[in-house]
Protein backbone atom coordinates (compact mmCIF):
# COMPACT_ATOMS: atom_id res chain seq x y z
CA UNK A 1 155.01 175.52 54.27
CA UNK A 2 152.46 176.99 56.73
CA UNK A 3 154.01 181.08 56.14
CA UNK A 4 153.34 180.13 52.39
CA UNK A 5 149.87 178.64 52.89
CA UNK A 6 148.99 181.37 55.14
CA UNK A 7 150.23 184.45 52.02
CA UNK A 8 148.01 182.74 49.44
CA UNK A 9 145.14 182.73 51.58
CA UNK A 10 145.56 186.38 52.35
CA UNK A 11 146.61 187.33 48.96
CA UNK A 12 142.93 185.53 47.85
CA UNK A 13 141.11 186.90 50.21
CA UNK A 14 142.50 190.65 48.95
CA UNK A 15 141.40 189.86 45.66
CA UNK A 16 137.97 189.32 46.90
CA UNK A 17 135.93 192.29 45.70
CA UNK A 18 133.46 193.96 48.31
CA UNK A 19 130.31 192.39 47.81
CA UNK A 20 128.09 194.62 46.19
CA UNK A 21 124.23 194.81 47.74
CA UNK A 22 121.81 194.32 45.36
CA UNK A 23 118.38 193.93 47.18
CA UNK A 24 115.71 193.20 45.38
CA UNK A 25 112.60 191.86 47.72
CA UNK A 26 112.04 191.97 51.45
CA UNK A 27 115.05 192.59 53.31
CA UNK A 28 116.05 190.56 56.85
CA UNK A 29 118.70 192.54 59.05
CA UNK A 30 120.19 192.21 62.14
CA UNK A 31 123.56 192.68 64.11
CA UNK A 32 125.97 190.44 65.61
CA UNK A 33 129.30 191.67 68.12
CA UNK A 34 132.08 189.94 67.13
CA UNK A 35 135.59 189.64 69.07
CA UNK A 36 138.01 191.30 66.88
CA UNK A 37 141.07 193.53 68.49
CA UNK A 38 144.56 194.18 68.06
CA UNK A 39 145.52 190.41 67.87
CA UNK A 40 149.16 190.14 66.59
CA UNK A 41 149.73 193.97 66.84
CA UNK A 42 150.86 195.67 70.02
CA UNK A 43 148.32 196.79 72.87
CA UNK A 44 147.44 200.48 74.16
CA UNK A 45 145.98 198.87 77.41
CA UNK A 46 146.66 195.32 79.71
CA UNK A 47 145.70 192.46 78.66
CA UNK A 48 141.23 192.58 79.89
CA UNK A 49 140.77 190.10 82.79
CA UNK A 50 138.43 187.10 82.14
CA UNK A 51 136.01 187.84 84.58
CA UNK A 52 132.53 189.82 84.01
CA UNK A 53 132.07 191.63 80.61
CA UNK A 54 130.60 194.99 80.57
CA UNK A 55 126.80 195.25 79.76
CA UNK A 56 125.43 196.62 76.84
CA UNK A 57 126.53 196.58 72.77
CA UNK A 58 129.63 196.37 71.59
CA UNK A 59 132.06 198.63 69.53
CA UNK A 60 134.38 199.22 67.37
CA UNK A 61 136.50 200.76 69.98
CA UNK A 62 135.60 198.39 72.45
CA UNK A 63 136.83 195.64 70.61
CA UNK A 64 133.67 193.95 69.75
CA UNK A 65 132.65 195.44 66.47
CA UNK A 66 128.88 195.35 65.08
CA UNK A 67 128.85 192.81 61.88
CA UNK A 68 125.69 193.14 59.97
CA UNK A 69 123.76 190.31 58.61
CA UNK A 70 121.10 191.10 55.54
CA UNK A 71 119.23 188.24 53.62
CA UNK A 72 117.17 189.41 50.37
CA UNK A 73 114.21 187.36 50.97
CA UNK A 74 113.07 187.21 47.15
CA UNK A 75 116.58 186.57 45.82
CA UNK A 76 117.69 184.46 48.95
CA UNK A 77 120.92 186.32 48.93
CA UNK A 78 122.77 186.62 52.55
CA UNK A 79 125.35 189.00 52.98
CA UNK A 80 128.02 189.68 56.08
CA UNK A 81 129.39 193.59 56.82
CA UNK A 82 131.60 194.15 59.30
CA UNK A 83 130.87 197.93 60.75
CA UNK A 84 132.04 200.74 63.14
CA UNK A 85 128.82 201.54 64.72
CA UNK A 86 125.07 200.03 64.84
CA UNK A 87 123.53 203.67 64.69
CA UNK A 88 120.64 204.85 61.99
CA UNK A 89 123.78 206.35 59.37
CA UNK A 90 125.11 202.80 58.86
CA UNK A 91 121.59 201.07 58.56
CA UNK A 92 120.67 203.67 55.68
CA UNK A 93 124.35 203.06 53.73
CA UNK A 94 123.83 199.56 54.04
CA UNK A 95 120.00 199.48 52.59
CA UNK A 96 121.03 202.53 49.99
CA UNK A 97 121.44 199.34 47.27
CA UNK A 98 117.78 198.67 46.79
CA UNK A 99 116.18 198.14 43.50
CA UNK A 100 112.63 199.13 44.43
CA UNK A 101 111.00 201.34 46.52
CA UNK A 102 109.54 201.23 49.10
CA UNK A 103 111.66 198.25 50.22
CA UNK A 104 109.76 196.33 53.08
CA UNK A 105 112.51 195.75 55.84
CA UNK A 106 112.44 193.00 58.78
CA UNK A 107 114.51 193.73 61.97
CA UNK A 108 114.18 193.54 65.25
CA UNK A 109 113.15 195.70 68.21
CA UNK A 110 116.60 197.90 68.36
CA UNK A 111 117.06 201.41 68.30
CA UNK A 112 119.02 202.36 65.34
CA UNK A 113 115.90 200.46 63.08
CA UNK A 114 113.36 203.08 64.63
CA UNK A 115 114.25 205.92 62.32
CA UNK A 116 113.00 204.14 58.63
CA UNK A 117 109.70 204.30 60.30
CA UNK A 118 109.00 207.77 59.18
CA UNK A 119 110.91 207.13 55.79
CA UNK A 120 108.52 206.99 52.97
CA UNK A 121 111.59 204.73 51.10
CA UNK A 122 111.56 201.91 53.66
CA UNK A 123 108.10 199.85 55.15
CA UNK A 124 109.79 198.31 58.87
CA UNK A 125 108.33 195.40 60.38
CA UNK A 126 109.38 194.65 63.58
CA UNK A 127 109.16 191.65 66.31
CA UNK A 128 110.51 192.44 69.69
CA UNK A 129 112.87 190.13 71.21
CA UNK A 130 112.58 191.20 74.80
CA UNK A 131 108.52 191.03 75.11
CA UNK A 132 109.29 186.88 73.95
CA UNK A 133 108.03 188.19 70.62
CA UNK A 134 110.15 185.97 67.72
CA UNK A 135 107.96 185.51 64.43
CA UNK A 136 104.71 187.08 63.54
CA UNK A 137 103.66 185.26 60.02
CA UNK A 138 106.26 186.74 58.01
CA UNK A 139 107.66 189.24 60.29
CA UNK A 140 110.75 187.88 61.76
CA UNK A 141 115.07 187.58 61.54
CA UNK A 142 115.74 183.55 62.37
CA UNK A 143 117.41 183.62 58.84
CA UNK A 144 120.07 186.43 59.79
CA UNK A 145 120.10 184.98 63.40
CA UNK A 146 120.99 181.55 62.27
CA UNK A 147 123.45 183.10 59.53
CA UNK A 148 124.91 185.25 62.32
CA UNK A 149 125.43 182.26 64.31
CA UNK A 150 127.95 180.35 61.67
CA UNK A 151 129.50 183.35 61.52
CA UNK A 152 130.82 183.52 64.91
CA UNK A 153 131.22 179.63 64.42
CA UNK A 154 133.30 180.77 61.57
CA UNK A 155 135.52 183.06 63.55
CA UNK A 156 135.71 180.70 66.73
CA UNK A 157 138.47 178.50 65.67
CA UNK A 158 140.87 181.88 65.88
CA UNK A 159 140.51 182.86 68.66
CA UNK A 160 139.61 186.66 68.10
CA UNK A 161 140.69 188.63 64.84
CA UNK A 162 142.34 191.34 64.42
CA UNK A 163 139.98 194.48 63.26
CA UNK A 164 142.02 194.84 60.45
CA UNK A 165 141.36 191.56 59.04
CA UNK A 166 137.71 191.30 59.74
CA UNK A 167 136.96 192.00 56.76
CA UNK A 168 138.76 189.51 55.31
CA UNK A 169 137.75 186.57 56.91
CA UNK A 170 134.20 187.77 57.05
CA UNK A 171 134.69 188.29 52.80
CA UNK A 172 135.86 184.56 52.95
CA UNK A 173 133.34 183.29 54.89
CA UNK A 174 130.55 184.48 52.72
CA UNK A 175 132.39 183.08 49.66
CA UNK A 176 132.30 179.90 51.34
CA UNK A 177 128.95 179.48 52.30
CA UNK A 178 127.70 180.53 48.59
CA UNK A 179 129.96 177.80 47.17
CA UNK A 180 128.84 175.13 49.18
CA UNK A 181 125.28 176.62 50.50
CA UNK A 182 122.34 173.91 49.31
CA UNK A 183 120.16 175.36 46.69
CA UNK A 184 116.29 175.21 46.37
């Protein structure tokens, strides 16, 4: 019963098209590191003991791939993309989909946002996390925070995913939350 359960669900979430970015208004981003490794498949290396994590961002290759969260302010649209790297060439595929230019962006003090500073197409506000700086009037991220957030509460209950499936469950997560997300 479960081994059929478990094909439908996969066999759905394959037919779930990649959502298409269509940002209209101000745009939110941030990134979240997400557990997601070889689960089910065999290792290259021992099993990692449970004691201190290295320091710094994750990877793709380090088993803690970058998921990025974007919100279209005006059309209250969130959206969830898994990634292999947080760098400046991701950021710009991911906010290639805009409607208008220039599109005013939100982030937060990290690197890889620095670069659409100098691009005419893109007006970057910023708030900087590590000087205690959160929200400045309408400069802030708490609505890709918080969405980033029930993500990983999403992905909890399995205990790490494989990176071949992230996708997936990240594509059925967001249909979730549209269906039952409160409007107005």
């Amino acid at each position: 019963m479960y081994k059929t359960i478990h094909r439908r669900i996969e066999c759905f979430t394959r037919a779930l098209d990649a959502p298409s970015l269509d940002l209209v208004g101000p745009v939110e981003i941030d990134e979240v590191y997400v557990s997601a490794g070889k689960k089910g498949r065999e290792r290259d290396r021992p099993s990692r003991s449970r004691g201190l994590s290295t320091r710094g961002r994750g990877s793709y290759n380090s088993d803690k791939p970058p998921v990025f969260i974007l919100v279209d302010r005006d059309t209250g649209q969130r959206y969830v993309i898994p990634a292999k790297a947080a760098d400046e060439s991701t950021i710009r595929l991911l906010l290639a989909g805009r409607k208008k230019e220039p599109l005013t962006v939100y982030t937060d003090g990290f690197r890889a946002y620095e670069p659409l500073d100098e691009d005419d197409a893109f007006d970057r506000e910023y708030v900087v996390h590590g000087d205690g700086e959160y929200a400045d009037d309408e400069v802030y991220v708490n609505t890709c925070e918080s969405h980033a957030s029930l993500t990983r509460r999403w992905l909890s209950p399995h205990r790490g995913v494989s990176k071949d499936k992230l996708t997936q469950y990240l594509r059925a997560f967001q249909l979730r939350r549209e269906l039952y997300r409160k409007r107005g």
